[in-house]
PDB file of N, CA and C in Angstrom:
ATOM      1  N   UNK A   1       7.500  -1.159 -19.699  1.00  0.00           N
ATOM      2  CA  UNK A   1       7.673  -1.820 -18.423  1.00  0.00           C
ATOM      3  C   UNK A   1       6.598  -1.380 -17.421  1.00  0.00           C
ATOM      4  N   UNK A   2       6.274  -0.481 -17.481  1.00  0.00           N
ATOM      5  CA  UNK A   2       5.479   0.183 -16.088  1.00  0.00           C
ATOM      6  C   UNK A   2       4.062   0.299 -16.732  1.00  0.00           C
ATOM      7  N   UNK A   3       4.015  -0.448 -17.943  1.00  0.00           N
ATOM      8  CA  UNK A   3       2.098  -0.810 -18.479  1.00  0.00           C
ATOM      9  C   UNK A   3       2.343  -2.381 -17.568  1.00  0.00           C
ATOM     10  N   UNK A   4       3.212  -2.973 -17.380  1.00  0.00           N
ATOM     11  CA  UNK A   4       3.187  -4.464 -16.817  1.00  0.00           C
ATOM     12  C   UNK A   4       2.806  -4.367 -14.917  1.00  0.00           C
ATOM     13  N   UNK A   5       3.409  -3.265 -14.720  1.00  0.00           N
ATOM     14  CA  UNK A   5       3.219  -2.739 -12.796  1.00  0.00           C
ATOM     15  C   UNK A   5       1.708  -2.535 -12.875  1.00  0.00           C
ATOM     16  N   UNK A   6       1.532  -3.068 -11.298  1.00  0.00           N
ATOM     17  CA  UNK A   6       0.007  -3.057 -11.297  1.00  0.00           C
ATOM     18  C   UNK A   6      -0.516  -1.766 -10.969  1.00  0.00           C
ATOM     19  N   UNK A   7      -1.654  -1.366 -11.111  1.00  0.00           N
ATOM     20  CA  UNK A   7      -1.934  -0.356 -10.588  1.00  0.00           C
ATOM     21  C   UNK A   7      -2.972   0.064  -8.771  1.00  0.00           C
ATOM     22  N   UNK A   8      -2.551   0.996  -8.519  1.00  0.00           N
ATOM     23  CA  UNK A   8      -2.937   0.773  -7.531  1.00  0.00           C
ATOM     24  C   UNK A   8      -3.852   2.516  -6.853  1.00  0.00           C
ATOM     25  N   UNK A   9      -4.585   1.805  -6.189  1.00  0.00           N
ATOM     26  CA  UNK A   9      -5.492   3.419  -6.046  1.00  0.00           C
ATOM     27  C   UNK A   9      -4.971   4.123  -4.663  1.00  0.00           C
ATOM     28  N   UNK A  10      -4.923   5.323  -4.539  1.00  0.00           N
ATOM     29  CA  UNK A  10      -4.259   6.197  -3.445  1.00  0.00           C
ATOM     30  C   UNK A  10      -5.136   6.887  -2.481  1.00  0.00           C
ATOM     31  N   UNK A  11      -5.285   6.682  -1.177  1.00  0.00           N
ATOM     32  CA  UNK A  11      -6.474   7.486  -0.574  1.00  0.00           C
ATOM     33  C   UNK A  11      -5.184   8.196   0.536  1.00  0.00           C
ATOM     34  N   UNK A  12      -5.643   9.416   0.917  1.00  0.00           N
ATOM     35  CA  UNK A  12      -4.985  10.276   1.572  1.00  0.00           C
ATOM     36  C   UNK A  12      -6.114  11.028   2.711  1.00  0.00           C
ATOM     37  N   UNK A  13      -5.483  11.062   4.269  1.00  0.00           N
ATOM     38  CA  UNK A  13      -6.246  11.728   4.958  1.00  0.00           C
ATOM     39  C   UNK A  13      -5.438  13.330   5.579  1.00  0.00           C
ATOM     40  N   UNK A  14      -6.133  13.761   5.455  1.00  0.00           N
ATOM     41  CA  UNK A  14      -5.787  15.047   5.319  1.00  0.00           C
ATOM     42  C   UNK A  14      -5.497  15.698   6.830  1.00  0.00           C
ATOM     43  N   UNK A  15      -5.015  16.643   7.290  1.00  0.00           N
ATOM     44  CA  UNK A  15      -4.537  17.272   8.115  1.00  0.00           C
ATOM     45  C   UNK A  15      -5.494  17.630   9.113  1.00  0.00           C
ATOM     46  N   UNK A  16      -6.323  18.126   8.693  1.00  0.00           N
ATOM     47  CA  UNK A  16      -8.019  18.957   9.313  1.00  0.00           C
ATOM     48  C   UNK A  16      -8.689  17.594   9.131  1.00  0.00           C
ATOM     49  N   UNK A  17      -8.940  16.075   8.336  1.00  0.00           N
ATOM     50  CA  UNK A  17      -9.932  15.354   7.948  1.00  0.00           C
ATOM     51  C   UNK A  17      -9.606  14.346   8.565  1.00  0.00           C
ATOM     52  N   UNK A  18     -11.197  13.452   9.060  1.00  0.00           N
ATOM     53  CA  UNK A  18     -11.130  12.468   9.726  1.00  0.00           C
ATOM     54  C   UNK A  18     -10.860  11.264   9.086  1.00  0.00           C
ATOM     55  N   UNK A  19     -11.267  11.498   7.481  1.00  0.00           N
ATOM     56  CA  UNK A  19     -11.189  10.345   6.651  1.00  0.00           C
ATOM     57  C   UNK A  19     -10.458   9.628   5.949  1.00  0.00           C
ATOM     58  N   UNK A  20     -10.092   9.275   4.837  1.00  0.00           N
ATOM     59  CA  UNK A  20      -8.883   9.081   3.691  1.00  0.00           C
ATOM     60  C   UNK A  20      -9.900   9.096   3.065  1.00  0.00           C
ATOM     61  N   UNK A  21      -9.362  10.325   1.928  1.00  0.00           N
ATOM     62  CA  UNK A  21     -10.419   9.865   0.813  1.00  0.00           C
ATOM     63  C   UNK A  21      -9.406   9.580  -0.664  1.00  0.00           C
ATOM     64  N   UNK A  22     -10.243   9.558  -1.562  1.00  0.00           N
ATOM     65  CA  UNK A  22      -9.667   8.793  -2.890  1.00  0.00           C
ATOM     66  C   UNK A  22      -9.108   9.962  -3.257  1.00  0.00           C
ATOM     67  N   UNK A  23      -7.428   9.953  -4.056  1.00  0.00           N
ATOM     68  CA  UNK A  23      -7.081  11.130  -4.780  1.00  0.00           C
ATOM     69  C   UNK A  23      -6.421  10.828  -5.670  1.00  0.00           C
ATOM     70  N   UNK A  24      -6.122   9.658  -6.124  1.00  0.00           N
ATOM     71  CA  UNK A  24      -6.155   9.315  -7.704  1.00  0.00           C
ATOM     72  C   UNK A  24      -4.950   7.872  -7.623  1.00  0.00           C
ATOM     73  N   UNK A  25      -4.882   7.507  -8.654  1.00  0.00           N
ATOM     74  CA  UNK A  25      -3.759   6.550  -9.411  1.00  0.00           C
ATOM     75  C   UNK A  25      -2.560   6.695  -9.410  1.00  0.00           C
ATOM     76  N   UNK A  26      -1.710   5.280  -9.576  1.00  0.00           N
ATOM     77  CA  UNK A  26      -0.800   5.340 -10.030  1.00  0.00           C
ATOM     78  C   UNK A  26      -0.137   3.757 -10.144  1.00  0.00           C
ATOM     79  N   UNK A  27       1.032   3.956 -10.863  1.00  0.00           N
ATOM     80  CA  UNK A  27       1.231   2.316 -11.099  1.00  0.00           C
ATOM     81  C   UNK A  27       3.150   1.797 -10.004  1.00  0.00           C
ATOM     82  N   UNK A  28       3.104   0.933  -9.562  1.00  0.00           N
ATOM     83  CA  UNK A  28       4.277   0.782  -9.268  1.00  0.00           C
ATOM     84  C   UNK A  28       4.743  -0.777  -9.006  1.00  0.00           C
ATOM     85  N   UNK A  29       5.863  -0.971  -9.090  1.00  0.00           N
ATOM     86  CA  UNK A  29       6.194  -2.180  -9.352  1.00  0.00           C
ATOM     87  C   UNK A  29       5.934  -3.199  -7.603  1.00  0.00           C
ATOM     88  N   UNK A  30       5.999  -2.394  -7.015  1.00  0.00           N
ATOM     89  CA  UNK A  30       5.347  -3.508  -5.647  1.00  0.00           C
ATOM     90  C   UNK A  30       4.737  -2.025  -4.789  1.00  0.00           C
ATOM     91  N   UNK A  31       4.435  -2.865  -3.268  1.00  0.00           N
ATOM     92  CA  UNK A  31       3.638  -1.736  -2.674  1.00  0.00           C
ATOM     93  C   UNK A  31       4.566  -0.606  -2.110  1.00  0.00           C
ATOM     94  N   UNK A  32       6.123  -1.051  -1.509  1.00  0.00           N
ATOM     95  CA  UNK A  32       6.339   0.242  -0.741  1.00  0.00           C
ATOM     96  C   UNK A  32       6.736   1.017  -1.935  1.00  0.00           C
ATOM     97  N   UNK A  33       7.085   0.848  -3.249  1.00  0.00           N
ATOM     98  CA  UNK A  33       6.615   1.857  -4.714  1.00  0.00           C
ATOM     99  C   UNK A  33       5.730   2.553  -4.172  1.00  0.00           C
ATOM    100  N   UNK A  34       4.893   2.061  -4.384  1.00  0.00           N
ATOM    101  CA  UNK A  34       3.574   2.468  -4.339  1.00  0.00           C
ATOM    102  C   UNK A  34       3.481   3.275  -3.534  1.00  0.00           C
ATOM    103  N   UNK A  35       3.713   3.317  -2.115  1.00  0.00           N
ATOM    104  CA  UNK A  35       3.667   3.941  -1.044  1.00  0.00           C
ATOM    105  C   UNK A  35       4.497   5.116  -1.197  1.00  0.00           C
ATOM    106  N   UNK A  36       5.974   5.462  -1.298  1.00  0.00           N
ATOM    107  CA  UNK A  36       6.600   6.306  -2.362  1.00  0.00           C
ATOM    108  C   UNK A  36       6.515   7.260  -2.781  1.00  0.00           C
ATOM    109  N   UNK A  37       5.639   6.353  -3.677  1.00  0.00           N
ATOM    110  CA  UNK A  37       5.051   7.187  -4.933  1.00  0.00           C
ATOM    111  C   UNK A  37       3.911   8.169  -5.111  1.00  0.00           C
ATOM    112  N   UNK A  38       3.181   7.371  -4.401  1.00  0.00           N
ATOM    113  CA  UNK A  38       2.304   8.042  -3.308  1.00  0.00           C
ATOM    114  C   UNK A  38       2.423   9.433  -2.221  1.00  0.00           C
ATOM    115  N   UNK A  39       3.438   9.284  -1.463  1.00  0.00           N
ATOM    116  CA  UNK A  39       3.663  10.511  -1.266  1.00  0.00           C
ATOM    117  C   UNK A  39       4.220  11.581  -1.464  1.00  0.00           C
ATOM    118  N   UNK A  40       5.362  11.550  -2.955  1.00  0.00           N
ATOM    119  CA  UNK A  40       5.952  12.143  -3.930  1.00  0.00           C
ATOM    120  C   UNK A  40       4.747  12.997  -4.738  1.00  0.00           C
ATOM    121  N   UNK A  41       3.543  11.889  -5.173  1.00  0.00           N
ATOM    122  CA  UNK A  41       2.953  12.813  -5.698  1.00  0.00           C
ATOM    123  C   UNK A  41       1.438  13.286  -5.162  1.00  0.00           C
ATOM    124  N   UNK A  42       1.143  12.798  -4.235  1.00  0.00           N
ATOM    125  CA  UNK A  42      -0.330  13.786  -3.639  1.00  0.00           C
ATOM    126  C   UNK A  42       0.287  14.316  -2.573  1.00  0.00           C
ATOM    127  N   UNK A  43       1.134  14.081  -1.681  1.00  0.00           N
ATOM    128  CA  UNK A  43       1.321  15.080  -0.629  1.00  0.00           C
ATOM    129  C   UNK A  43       2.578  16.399  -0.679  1.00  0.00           C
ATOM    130  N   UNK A  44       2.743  16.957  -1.814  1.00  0.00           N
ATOM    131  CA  UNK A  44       3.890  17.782  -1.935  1.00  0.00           C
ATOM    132  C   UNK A  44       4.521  18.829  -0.662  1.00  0.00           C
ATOM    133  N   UNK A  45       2.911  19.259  -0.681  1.00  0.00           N
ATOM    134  CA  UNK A  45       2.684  20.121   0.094  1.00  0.00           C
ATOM    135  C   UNK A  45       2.709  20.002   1.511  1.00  0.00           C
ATOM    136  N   UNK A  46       2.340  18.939   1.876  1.00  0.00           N
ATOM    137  CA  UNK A  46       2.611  18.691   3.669  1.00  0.00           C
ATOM    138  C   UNK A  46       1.179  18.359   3.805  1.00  0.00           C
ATOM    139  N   UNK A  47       0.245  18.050   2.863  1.00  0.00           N
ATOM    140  CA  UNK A  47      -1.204  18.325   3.124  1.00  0.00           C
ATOM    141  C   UNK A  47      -1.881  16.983   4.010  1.00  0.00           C
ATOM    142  N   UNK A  48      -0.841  15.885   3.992  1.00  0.00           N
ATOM    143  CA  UNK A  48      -1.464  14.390   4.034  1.00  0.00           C
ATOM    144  C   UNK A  48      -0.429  13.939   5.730  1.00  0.00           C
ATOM    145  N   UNK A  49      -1.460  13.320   6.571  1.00  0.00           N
ATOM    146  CA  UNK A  49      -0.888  12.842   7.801  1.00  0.00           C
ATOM    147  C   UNK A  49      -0.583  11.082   7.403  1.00  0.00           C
ATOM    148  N   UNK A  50      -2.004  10.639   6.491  1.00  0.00           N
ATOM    149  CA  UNK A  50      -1.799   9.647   6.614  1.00  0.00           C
ATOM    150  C   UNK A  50      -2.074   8.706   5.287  1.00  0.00           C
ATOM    151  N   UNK A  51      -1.298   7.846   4.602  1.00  0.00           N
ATOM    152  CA  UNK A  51      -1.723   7.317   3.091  1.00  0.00           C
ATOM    153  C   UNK A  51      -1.973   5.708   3.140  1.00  0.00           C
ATOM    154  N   UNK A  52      -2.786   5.502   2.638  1.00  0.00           N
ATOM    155  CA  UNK A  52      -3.248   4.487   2.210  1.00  0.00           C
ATOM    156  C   UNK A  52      -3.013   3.764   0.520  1.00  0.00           C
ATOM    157  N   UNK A  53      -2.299   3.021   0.508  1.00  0.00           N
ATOM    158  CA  UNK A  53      -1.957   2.641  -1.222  1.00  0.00           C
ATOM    159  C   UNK A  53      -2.625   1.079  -1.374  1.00  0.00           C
ATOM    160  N   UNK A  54      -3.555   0.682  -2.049  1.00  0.00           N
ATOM    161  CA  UNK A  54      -4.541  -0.290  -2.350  1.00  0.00           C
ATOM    162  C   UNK A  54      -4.252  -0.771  -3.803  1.00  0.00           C
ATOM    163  N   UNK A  55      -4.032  -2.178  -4.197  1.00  0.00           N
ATOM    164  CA  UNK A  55      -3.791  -2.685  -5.339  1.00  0.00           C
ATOM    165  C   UNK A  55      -5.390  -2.296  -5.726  1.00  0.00           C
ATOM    166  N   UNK A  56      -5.638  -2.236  -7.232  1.00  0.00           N
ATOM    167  CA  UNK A  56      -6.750  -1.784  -8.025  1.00  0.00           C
ATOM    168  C   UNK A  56      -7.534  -3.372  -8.316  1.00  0.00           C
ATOM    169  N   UNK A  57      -6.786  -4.172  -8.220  1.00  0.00           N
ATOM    170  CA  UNK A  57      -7.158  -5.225  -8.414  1.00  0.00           C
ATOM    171  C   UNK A  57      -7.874  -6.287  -6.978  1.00  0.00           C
ATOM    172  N   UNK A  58      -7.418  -5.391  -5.704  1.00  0.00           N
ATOM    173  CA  UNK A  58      -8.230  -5.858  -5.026  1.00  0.00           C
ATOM    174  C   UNK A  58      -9.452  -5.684  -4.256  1.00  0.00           C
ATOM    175  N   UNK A  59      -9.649  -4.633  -4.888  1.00  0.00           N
ATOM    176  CA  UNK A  59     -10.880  -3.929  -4.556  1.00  0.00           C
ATOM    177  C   UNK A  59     -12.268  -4.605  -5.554  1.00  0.00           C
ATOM    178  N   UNK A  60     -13.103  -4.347  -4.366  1.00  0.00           N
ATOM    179  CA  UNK A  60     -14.379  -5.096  -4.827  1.00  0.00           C
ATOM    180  C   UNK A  60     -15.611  -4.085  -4.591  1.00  0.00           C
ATOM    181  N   UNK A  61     -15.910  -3.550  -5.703  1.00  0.00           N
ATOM    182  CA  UNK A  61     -17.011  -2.401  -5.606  1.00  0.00           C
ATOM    183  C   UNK A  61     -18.487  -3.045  -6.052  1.00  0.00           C
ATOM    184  N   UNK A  62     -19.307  -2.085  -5.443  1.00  0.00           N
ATOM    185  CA  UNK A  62     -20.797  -2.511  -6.101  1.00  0.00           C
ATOM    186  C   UNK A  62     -21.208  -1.785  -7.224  1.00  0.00           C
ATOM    187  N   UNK A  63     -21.998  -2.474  -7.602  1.00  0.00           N
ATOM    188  CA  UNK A  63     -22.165  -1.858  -9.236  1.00  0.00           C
ATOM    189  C   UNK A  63     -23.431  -0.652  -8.862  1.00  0.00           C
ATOM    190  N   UNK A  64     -23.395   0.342  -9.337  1.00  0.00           N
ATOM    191  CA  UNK A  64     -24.473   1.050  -9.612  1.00  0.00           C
ATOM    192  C   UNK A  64     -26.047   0.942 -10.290  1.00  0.00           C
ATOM    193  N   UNK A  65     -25.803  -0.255 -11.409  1.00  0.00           N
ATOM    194  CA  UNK A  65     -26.992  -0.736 -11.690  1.00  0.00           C
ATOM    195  C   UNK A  65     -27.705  -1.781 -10.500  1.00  0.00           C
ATOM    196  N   UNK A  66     -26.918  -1.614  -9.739  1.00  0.00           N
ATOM    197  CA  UNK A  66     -27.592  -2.730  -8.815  1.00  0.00           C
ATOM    198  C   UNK A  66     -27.686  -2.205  -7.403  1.00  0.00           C
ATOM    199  N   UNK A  67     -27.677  -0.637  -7.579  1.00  0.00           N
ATOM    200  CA  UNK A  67     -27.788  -0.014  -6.543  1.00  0.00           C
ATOM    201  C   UNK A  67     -29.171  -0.714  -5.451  1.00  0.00           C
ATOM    202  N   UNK A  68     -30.346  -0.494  -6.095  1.00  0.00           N
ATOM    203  CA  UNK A  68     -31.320  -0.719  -5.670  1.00  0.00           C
ATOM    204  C   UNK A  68     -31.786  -2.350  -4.753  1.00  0.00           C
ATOM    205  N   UNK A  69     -31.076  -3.090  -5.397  1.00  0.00           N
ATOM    206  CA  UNK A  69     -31.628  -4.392  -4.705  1.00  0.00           C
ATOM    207  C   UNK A  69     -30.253  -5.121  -3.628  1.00  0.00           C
ATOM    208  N   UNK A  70     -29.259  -4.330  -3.771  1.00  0.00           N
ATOM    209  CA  UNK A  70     -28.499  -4.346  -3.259  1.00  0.00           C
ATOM    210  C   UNK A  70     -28.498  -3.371  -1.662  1.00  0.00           C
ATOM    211  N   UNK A  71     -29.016  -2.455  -1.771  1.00  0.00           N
ATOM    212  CA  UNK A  71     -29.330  -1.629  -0.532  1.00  0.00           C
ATOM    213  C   UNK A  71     -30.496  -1.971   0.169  1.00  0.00           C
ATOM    214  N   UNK A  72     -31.785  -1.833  -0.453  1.00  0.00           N
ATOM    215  CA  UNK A  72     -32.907  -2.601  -0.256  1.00  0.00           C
ATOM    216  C   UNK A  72     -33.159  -3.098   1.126  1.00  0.00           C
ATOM    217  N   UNK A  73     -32.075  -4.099   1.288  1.00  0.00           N
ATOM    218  CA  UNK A  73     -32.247  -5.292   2.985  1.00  0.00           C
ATOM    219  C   UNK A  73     -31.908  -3.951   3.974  1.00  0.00           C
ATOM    220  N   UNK A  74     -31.558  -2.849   4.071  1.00  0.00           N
ATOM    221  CA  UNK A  74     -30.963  -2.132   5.109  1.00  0.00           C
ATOM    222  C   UNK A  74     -31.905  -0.801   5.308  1.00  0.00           C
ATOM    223  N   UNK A  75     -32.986  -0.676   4.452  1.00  0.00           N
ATOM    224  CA  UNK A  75     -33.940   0.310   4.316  1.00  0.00           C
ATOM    225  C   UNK A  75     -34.823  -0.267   5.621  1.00  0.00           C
ATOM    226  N   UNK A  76     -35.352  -1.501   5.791  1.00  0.00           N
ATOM    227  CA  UNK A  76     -36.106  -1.580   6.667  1.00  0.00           C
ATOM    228  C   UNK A  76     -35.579  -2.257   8.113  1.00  0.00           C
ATOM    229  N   UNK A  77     -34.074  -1.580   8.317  1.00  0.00           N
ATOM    230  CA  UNK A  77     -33.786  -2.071   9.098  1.00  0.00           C
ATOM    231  C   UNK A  77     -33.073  -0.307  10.283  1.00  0.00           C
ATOM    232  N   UNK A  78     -34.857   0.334  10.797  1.00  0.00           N
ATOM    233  CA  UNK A  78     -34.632   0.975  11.466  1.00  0.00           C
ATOM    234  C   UNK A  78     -33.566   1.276  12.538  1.00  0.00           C
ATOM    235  N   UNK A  79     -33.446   0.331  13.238  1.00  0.00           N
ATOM    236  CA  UNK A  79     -32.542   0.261  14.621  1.00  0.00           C
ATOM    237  C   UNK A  79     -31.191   0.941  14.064  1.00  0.00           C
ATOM    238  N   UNK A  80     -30.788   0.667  12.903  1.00  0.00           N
ATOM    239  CA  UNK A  80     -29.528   0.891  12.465  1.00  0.00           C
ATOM    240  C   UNK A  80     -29.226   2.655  12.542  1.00  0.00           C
ATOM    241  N   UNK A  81     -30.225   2.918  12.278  1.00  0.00           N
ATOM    242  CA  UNK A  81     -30.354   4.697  12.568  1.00  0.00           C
ATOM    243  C   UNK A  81     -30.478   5.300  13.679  1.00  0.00           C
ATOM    244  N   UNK A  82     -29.576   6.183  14.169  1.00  0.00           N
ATOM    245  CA  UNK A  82     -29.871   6.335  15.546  1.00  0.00           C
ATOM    246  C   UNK A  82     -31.303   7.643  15.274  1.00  0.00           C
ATOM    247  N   UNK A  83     -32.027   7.328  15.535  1.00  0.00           N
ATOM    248  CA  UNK A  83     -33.753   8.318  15.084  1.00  0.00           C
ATOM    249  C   UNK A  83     -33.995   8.284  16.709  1.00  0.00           C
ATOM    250  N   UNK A  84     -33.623   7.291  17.330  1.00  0.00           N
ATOM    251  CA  UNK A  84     -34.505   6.717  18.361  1.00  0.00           C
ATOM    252  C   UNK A  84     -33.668   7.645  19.843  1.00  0.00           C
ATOM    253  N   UNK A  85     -32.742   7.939  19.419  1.00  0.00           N
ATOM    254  CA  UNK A  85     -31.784   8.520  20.818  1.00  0.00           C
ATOM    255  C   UNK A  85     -31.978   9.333  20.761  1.00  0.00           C
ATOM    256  N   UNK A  86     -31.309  10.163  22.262  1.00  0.00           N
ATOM    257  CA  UNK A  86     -31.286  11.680  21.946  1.00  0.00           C
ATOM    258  C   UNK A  86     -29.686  11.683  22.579  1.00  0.00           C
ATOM    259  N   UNK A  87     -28.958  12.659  21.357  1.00  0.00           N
ATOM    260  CA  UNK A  87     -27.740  12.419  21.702  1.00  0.00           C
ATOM    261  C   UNK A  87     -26.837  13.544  22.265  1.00  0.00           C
ATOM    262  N   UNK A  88     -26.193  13.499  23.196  1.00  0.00           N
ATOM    263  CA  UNK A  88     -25.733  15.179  24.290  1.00  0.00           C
ATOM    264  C   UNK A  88     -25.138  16.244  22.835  1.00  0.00           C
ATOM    265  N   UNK A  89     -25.094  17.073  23.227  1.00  0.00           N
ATOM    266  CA  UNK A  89     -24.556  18.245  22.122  1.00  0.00           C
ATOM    267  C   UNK A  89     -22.505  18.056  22.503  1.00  0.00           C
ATOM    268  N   UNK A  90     -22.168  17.317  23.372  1.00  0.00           N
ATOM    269  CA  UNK A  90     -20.686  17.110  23.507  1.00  0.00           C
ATOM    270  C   UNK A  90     -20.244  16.151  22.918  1.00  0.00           C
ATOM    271  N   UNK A  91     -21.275  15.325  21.952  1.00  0.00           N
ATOM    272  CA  UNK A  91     -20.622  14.139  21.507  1.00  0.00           C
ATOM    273  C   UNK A  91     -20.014  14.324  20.298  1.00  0.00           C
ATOM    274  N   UNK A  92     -18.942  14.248  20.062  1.00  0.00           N
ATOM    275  CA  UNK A  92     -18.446  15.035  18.659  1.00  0.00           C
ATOM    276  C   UNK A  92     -18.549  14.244  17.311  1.00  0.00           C
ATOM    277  N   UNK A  93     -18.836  14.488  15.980  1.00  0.00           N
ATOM    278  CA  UNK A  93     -18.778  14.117  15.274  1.00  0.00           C
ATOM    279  C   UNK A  93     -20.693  13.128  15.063  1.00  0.00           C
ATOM    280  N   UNK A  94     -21.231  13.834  14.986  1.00  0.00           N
ATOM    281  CA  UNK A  94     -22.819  12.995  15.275  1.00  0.00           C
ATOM    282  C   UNK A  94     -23.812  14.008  14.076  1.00  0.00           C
TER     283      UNK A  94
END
């Protein structure tokens, strides 16, 4: 039964962290499963403020062989970098 549940990927942001990052799999028969399940098994500990549960199937990644012509358009697109500012030492996270 639970090879038929979709699977779905788990990102968790952490206590101290600004981000969610990826911390693994799992399968469940709809999302608040998922959600659940999710915090049954990566946050035991108290470690996670905030979870994110993503069907596997709807995610749309770039391929690695195609790293190159795929990044390419954003190499010559200076402005996007802040090079050009000068930014106060109070601005957090820079």
């Amino acid at each position: 039964m639970s090879e038929r549940w979709p699977l779905y990927e788990v990102f968790v942001r952490g206590k101290r962290g600004l981000n969610h990052v990826h911390v693994g799999s799992l399968r469940a028969p709809d999302d608040r499963m998922a959600l659940h399940h999710a915090r049954d098994l990566y946050t035991r500990r108290n470690e996670g403020v905030s979870i994110w549960v993503v069907k596997a199937a709807d995610i749309t990644a770039s391929s690695p062989e195609e790293k190159d012509p795929f990044f390419e358009p954003s190499a010559d697109k200076v402005y996007r970098h802040p090079t050009f500012y000068d930014i106060p030492d109070d601005v957090p996270h820079m």
